[in-house]
Structure formats: C-alpha cells, structure tokens
N, C-alpha and C. Protein backbone atom coordinates (compact mmCIF):
# COMPACT_ATOMS: atom_id res chain seq x y z
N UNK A 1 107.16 42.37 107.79
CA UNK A 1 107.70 43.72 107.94
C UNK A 1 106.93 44.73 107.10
N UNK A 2 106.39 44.42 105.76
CA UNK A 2 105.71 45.14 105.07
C UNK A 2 104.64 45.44 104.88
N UNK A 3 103.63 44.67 106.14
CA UNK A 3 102.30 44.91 106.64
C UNK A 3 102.11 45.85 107.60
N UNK A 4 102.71 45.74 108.40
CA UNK A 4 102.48 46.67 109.79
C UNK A 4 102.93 47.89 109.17
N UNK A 5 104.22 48.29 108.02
CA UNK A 5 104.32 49.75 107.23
C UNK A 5 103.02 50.07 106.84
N UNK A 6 102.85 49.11 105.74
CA UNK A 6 101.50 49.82 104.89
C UNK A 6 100.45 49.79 106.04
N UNK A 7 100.29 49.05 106.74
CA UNK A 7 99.02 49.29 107.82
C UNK A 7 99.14 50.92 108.13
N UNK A 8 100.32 51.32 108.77
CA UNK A 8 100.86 52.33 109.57
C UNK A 8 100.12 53.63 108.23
N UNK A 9 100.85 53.32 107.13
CA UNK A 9 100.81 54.09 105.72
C UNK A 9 99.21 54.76 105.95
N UNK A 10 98.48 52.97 105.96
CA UNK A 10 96.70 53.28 105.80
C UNK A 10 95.95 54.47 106.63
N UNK A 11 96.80 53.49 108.52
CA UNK A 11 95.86 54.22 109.13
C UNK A 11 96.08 55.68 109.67
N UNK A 12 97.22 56.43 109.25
CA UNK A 12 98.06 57.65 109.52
C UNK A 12 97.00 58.42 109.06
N UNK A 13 96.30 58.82 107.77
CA UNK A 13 96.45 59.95 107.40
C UNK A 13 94.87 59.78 107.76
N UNK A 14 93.85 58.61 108.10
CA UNK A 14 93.11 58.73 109.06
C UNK A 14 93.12 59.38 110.40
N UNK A 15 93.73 58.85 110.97
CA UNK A 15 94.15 59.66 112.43
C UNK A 15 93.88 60.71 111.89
N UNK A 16 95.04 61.30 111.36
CA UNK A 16 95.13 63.01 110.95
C UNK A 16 93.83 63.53 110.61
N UNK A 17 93.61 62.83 109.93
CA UNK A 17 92.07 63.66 109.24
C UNK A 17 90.69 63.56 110.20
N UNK A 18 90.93 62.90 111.59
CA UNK A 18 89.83 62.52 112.24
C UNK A 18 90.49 63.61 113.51
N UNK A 19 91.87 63.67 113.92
CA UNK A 19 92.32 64.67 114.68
C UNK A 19 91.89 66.17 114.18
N UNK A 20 92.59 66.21 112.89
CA UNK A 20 92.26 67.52 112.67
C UNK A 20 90.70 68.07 112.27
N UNK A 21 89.20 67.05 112.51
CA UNK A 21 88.84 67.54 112.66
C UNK A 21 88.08 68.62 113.97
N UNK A 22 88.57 67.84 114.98
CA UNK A 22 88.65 68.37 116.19
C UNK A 22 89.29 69.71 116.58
N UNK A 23 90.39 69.79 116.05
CA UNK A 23 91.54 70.85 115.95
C UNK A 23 91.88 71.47 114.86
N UNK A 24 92.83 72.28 114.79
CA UNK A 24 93.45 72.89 113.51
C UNK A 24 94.59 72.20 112.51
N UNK A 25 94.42 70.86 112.97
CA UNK A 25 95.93 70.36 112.68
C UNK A 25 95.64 70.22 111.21
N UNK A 26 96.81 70.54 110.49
CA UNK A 26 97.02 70.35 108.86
C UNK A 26 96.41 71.21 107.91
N UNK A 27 95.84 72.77 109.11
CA UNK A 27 95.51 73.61 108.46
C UNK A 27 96.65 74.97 108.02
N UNK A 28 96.36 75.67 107.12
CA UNK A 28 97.03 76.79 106.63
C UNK A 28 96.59 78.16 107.14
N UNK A 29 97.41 79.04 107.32
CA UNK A 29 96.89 80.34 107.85
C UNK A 29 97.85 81.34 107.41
N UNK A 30 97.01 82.03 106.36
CA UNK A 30 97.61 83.38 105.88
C UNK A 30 97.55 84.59 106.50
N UNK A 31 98.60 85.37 107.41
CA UNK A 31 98.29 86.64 108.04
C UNK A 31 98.23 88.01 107.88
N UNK A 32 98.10 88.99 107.37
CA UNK A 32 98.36 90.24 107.32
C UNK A 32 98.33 90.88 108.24
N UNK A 33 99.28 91.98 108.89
CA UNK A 33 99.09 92.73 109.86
C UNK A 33 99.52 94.16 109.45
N UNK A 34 98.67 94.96 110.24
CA UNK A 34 99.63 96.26 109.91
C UNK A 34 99.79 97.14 111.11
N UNK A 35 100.49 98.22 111.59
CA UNK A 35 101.04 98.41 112.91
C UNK A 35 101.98 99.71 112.30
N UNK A 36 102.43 99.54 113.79
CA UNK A 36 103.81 100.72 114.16
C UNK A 36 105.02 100.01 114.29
N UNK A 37 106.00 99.99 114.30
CA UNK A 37 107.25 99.67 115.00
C UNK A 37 108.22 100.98 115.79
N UNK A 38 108.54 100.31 116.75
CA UNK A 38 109.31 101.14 117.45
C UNK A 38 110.93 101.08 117.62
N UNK A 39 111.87 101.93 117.25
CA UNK A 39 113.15 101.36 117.43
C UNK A 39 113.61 101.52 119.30
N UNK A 40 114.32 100.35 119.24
CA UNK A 40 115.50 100.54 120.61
C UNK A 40 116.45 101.26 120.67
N UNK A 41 117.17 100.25 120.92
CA UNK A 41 118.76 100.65 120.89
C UNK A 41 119.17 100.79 119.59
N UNK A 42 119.94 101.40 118.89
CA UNK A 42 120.58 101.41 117.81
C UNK A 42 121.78 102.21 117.58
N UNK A 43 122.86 101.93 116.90
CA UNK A 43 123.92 103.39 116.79
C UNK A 43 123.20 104.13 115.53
N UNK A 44 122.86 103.57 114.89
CA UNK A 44 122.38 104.88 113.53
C UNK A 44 121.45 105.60 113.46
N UNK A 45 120.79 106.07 114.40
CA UNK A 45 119.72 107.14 115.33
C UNK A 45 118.42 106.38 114.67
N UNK A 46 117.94 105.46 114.68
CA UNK A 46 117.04 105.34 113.33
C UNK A 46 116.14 105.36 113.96
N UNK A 47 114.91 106.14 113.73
CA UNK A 47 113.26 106.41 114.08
C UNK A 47 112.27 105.20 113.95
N UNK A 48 111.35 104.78 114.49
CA UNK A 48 110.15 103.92 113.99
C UNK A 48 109.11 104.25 113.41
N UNK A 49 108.37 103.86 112.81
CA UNK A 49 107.36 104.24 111.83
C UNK A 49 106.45 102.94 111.43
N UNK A 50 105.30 102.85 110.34
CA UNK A 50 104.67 102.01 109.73
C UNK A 50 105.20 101.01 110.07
N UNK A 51 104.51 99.49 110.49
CA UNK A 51 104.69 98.24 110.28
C UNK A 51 104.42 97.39 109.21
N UNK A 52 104.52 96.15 108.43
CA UNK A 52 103.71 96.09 107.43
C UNK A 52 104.25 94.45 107.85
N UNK A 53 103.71 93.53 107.73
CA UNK A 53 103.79 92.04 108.27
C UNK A 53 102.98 91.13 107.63
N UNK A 54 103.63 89.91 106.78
CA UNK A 54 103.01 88.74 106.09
C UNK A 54 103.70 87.60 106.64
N UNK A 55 102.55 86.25 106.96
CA UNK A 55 103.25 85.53 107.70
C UNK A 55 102.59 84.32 106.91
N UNK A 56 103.10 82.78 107.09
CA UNK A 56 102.43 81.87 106.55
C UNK A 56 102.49 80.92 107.62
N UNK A 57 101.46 80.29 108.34
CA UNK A 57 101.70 79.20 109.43
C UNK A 57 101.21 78.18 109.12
N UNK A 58 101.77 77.08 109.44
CA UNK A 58 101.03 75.48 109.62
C UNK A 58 101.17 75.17 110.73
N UNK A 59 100.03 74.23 110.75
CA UNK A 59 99.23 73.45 112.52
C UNK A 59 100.11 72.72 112.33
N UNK A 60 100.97 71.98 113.30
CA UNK A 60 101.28 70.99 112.84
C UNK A 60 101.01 70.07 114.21
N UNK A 61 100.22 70.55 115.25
CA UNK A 61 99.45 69.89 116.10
C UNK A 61 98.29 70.86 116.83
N UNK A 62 97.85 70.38 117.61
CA UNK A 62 96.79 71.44 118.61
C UNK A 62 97.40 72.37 119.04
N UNK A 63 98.68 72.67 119.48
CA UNK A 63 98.84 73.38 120.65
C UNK A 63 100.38 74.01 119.72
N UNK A 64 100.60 73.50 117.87
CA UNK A 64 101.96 74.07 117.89
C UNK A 64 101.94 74.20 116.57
N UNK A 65 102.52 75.17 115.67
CA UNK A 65 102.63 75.80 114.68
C UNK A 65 103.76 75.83 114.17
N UNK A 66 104.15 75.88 112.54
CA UNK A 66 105.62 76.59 112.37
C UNK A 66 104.99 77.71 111.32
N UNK A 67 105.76 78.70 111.20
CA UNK A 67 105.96 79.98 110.69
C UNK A 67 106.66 80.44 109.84
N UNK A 68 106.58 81.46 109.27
CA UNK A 68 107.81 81.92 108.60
C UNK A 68 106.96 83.77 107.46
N UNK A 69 107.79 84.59 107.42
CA UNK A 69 107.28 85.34 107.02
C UNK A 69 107.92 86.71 106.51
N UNK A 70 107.37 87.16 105.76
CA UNK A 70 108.30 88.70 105.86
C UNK A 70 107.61 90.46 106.40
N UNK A 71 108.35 90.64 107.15
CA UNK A 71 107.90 91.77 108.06
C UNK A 71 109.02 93.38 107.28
N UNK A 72 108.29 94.49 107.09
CA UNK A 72 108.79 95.49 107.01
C UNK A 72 108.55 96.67 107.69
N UNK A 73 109.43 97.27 108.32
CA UNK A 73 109.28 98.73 109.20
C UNK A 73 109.77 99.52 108.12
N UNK A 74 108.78 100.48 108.14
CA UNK A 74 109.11 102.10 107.55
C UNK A 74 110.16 102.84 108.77
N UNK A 75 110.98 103.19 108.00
CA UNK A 75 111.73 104.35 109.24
C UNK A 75 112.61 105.26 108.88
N UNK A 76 113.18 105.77 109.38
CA UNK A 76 113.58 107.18 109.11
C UNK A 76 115.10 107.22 109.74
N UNK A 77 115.88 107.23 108.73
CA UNK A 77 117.36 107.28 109.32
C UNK A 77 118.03 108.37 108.79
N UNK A 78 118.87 108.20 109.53
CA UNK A 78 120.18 109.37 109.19
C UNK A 78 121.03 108.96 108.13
N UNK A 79 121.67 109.91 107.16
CA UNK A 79 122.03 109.19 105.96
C UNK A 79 122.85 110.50 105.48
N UNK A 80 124.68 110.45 105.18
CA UNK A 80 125.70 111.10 105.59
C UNK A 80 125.72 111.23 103.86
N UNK A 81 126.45 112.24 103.42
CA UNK A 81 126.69 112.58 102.17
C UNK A 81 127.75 113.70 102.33
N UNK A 82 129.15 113.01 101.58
CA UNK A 82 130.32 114.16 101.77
C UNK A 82 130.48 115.29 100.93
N UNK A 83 130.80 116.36 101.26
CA UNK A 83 130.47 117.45 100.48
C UNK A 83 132.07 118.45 99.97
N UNK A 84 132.89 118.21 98.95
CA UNK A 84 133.71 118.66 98.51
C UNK A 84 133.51 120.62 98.47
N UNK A 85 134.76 121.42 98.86
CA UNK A 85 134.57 122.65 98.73
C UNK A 85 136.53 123.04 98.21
N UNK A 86 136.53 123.11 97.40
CA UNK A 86 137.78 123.56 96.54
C UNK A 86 137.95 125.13 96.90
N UNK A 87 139.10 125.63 97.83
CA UNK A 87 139.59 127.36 97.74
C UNK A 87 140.75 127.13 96.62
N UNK A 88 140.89 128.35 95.78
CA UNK A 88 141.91 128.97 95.54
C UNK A 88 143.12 129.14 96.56
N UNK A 89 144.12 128.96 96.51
CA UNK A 89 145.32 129.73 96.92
C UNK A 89 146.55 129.82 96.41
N UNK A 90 146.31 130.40 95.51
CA UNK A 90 147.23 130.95 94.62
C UNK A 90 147.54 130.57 92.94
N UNK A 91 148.42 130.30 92.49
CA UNK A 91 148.40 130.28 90.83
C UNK A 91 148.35 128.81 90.98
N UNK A 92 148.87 127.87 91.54
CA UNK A 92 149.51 126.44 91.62
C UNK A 92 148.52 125.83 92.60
N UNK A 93 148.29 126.34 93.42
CA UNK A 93 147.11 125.65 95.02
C UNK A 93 146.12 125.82 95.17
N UNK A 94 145.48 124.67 95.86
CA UNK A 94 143.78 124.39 96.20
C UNK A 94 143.88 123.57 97.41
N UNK A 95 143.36 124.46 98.23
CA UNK A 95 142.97 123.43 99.49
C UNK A 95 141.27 123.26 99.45
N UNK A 96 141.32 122.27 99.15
CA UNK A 96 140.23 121.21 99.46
C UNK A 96 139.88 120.58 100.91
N UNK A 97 138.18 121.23 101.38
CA UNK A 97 137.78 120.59 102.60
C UNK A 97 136.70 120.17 102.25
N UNK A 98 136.78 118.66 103.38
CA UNK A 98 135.01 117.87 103.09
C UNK A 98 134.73 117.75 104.35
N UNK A 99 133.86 118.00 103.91
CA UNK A 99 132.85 118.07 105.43
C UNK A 99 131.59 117.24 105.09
N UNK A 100 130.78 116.56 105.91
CA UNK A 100 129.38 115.45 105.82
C UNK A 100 128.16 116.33 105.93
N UNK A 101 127.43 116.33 105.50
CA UNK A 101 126.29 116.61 105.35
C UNK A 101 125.46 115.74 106.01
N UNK A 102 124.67 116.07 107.00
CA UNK A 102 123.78 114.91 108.08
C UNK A 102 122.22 115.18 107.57
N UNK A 103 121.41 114.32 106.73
CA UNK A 103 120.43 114.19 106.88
C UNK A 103 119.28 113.16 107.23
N UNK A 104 118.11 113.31 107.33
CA UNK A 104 117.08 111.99 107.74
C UNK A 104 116.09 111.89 106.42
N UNK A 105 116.28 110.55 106.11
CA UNK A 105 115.89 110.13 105.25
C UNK A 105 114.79 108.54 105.24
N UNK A 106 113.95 108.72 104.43
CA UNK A 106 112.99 107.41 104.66
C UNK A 106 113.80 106.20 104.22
N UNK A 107 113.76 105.03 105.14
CA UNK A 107 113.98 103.65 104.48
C UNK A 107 113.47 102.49 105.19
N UNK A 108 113.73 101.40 104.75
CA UNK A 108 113.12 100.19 104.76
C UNK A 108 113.80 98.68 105.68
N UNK A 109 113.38 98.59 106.91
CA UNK A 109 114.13 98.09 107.85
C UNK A 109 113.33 96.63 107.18
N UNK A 110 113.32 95.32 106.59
CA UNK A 110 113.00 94.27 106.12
C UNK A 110 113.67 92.99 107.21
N UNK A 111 112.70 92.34 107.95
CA UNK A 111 112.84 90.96 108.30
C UNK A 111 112.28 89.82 107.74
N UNK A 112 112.93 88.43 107.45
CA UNK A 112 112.42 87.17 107.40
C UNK A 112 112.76 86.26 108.64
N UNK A 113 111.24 86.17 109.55
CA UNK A 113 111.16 85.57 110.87
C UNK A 113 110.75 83.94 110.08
N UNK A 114 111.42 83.08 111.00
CA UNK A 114 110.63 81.37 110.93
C UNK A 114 111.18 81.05 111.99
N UNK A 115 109.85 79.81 112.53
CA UNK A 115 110.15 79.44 113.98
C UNK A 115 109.31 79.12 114.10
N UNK A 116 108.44 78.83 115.50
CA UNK A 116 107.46 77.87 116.05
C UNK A 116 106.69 78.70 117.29
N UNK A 117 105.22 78.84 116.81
CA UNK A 117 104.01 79.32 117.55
C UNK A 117 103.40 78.47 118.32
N UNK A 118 103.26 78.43 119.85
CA UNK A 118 102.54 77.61 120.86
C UNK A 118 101.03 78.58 120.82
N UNK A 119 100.33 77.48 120.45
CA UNK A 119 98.53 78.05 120.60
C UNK A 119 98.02 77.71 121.83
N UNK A 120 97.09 78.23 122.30
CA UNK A 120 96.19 77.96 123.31
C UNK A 120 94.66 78.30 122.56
N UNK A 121 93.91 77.00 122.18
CA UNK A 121 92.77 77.50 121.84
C UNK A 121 91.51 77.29 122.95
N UNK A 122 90.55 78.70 122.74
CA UNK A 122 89.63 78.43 123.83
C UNK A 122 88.36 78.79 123.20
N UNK A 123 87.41 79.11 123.78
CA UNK A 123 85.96 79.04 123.61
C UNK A 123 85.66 77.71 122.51
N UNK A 124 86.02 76.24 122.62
CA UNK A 124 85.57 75.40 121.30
C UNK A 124 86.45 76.14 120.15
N UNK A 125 87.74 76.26 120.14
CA UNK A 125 88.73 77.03 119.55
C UNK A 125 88.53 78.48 118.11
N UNK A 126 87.24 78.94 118.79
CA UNK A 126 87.08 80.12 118.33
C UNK A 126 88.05 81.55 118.68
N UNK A 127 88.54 80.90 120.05
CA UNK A 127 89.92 82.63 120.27
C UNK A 127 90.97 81.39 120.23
N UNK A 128 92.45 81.86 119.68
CA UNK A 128 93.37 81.60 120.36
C UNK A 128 94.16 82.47 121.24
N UNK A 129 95.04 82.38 122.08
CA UNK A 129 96.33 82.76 122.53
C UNK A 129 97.44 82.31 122.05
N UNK A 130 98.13 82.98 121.46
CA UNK A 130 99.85 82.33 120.94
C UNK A 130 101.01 82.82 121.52
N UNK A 131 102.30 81.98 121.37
CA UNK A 131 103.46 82.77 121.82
C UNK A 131 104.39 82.38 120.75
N UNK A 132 105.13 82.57 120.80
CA UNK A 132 106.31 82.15 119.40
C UNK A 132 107.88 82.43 119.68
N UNK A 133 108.29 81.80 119.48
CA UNK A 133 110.11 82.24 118.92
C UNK A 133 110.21 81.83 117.74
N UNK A 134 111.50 82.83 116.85
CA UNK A 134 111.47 83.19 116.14
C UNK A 134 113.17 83.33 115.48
N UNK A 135 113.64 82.89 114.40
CA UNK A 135 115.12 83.31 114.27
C UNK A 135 115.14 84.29 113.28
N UNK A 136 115.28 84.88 112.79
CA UNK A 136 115.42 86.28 111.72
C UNK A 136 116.35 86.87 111.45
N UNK A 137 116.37 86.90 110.07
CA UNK A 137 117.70 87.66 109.08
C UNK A 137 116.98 88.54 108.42
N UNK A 138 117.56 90.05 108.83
CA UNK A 138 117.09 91.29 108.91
C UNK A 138 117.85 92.07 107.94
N UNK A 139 117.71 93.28 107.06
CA UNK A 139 118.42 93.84 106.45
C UNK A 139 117.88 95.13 106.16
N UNK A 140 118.58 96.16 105.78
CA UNK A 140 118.21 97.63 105.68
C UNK A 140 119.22 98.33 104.37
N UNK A 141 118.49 98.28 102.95
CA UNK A 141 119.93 98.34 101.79
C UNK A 141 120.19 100.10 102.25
N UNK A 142 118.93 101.00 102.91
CA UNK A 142 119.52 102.26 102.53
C UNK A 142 120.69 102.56 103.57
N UNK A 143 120.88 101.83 104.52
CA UNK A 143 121.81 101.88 105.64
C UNK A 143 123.46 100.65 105.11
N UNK A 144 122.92 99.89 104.65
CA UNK A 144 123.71 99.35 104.50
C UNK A 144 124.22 98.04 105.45
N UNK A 145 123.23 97.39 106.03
CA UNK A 145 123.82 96.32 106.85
C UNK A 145 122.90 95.33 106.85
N UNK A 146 123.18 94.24 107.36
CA UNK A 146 122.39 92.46 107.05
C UNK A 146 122.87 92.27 108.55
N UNK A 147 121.91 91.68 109.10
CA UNK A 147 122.20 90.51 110.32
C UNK A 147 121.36 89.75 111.01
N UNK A 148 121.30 88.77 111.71
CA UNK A 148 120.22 87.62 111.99
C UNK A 148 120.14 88.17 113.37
N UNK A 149 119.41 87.72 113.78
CA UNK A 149 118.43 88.06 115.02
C UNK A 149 117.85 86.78 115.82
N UNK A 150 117.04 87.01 116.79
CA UNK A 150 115.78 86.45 117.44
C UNK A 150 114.91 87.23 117.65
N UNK A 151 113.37 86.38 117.63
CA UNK A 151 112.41 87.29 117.94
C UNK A 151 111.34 86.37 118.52
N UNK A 152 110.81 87.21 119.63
CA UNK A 152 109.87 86.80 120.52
C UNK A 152 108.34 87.44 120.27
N UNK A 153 107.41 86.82 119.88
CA UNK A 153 106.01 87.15 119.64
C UNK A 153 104.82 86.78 120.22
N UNK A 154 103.96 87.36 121.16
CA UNK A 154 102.87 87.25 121.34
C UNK A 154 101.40 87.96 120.48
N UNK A 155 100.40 87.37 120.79
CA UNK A 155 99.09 87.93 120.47
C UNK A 155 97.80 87.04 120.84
N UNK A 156 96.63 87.45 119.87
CA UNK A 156 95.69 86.85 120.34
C UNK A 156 94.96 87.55 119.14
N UNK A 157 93.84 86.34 118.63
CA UNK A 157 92.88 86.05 117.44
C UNK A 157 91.91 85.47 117.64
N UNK A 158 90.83 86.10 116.48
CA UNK A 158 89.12 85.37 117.38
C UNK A 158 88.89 85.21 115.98
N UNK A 159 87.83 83.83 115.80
CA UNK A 159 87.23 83.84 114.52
C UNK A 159 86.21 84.79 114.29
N UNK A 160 85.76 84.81 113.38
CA UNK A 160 84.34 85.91 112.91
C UNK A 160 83.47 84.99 112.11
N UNK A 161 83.72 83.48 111.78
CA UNK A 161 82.62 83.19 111.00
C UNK A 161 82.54 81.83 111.97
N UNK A 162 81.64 81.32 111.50
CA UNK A 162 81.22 79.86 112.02
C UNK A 162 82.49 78.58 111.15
N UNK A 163 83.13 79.19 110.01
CA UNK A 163 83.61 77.68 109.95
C UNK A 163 85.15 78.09 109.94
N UNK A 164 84.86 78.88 110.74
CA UNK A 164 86.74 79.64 111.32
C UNK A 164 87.79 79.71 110.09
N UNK A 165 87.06 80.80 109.61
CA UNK A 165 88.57 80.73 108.00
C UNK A 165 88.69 81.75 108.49
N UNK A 166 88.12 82.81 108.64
CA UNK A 166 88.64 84.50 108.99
C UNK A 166 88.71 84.57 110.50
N UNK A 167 90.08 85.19 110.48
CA UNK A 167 90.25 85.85 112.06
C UNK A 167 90.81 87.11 112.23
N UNK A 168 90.14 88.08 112.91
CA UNK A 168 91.13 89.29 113.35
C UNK A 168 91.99 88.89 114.54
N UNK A 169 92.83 89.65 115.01
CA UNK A 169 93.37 89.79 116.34
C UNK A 169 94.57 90.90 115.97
N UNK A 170 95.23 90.86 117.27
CA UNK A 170 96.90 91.22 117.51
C UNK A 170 97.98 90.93 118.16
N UNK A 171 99.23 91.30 117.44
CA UNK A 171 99.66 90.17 118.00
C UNK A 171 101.15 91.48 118.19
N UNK A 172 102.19 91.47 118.85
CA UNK A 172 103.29 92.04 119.47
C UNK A 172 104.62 91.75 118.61
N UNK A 173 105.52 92.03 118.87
CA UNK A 173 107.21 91.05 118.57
C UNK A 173 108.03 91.67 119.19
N UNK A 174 109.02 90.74 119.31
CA UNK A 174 110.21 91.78 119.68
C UNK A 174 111.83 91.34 119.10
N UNK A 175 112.02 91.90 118.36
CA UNK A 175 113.75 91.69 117.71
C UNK A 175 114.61 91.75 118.04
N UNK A 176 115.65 91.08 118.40
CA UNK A 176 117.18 91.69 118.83
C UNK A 176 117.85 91.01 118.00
N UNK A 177 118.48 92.21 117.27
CA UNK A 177 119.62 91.79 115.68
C UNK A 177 121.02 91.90 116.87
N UNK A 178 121.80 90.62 116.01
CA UNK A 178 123.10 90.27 116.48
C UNK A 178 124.07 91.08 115.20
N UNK A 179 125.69 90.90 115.77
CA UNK A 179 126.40 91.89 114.36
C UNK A 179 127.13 92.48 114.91
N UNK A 180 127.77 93.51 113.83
CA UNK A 180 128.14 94.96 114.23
C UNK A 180 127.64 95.78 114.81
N UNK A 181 126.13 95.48 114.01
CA UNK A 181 125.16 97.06 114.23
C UNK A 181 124.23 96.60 114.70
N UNK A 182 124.61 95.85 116.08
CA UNK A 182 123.17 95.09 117.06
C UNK A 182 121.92 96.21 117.18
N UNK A 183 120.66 95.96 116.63
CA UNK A 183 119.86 96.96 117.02
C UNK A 183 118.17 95.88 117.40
N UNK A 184 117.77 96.76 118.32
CA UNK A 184 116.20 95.57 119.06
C UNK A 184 114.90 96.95 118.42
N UNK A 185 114.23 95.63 117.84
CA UNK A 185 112.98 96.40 117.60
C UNK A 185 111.44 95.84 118.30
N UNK A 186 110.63 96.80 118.72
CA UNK A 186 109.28 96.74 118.94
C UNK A 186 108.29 96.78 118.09
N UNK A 187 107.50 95.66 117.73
CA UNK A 187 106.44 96.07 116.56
C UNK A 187 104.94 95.56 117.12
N UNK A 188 103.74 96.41 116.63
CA UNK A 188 102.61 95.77 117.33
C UNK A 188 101.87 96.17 116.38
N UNK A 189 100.92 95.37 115.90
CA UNK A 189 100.07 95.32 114.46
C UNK A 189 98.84 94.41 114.70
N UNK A 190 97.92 95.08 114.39
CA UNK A 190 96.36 94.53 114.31
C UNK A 190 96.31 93.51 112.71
N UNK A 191 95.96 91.79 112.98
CA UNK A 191 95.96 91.41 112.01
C UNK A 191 94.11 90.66 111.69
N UNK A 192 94.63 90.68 110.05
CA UNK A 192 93.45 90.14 109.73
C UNK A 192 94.22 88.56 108.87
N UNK A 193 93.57 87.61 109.34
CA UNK A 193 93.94 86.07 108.84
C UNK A 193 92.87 85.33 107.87
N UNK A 194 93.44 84.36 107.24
CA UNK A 194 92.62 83.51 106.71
C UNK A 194 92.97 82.34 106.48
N UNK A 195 92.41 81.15 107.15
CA UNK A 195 92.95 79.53 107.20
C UNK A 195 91.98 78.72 106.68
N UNK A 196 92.67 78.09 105.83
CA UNK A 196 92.42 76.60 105.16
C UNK A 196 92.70 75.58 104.91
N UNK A 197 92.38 74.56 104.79
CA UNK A 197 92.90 73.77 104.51
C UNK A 197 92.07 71.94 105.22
N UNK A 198 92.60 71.08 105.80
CA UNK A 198 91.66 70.25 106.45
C UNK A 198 90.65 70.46 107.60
C-alpha cells in the first residue's frame, strides 16, 4: 500500500513540472488594470467614473485558472445632509423645520471578486482568450451598504517578451450585487500583467 503512494508522491510533481512546461500550469499572474466603470441600475443615482483593478491568478491547468482580487470604482453619489432651521414664535415657541440638503459627492464603490478563469491559449500560447465567473462581496462606506454579487468577465492578453512574464491586454466585467440595494456594474480596463513561477 505504501509503494504505489510514495511512487504516486515521486512521480506527481514530475508530471507537473514536465506539463507545465508545455503550458502555464503552476504559474502565478499578477494583474493591474485601469479603466472606467459604468453604473446600471441603481436606486442611489450613483455615476461611474475611474476603474482601478488588482487581481492574483493561478494555472491550475491549461485551459483553467482560479482568481481572486480587489477592484475599485471611483464614483459620484448623492449624499443627503439634514438641515435644522429654528423660527421664533413667540416668548415660549419655536417651530423647527428640517429639510435635506441633496448633494453629489465623490466615493468609493470597492469589490473582492474570486472564482475561476477558462483560457484559450493560441499562437504557441503567446495570446490568450479568457472568460471567468466570479462571486463578489462589494461595499461602498460613503453610502453605506455591503452586499455579494456575481460577476462575469471577459478579455484577451498577448505576451511582449519571449519568456512570457509580461502581458498587456483587456479584459471587461460585469456585476450584479444582490440585497436591498441590488445595483449591476460595467467595468472595462486595459491591463498590464506579470507571471511567474514554473
């Protein structure tokens, strides 16, 4: 029983290391992107603006990845502030009215996406094609709300050197937060990558 393990033990991380040199498998890939985002639907009027996107992936075969990362939209919301006005009326009375004050203000729409990227590599795997799903817990402190999501991502990346550590490309997403305050976002960002590893 304890031969055919350790055999298994020996010849595993061969395989791997003779697969992945063929492929990407058991490599690392750091992403930066930067972009626009666009809002959907939302009740709290909120605008889109700047993208800003860090992601960390592992091969964990030819054709499949896992992920995980943190993404921030700049945006511009509406943001209520009540405004007290005290009258006189008379020696003993004050009627007091409040009324809201409506303004737009900058803040910080923050996701953490993880999930699993399908690759398609081509030219001798100098471009890929990817697609991804994605689960995400989203939050916004100047608004005031937290909620998890899904998100769907495409793009596409080309190496620039011969031993494929640097890649540009771009790549898409798309969000739909679950909740109270269900809101779907559009983001599309030009990235620059860098992978290492076996």
């Amino acid at each position: 029983m304890h031969r055919p393990f350790a055999f298994l033990l020996l010849i595993l991380p061969l395989a791997l290391t003779v697969s992945s040199q063929e492929t990407a498998v058991g490599t690392s890939t750091i992403t930066f992107g930067t972009g626009g985002g666009f809002a959907g639907y939302n009740p709290y009027g909120t605008k889109g603006g700047p993208a800003f996107n860090g992601t960390y992936e592992y091969r964990i075969s030819k054709y499949l990845s896992v992920e995980a990362g943190v993404h921030n939209n700049l945006v511009s919301a509406y943001q209520y502030n009540q405004i007290y006005t005290s009258i006189p009326a008379g020696l003993n009375f004050t009627y007091t009215y409040v009324s809201l004050l409506e303004t737009r203000a900058a803040a910080r729409n923050t996701s953490v996406p993880f999930g699993f990227k399908g690759i398609l590599p081509l030219r001798n795997s100098k471009i890929e094609l990817f697609l991804g799903a994605d689960g995400a817990y989203t939050w916004n402190a100047n608004q005031g709300y937290q909620a998890w999501g899904v998100e769907g991502l495409l793009g596409a990346r080309f190496a620039v050197d011969k031993q494929r550590h640097f890649w540009l490309g771009t790549s898409g997403e798309f969000l739909q937060e679950f909740g109270y305050a269900s809101q779907h976002w559009t983001t599309w960002t030009a990235d620059f990558a860098y992978r290492f590893g076996k």
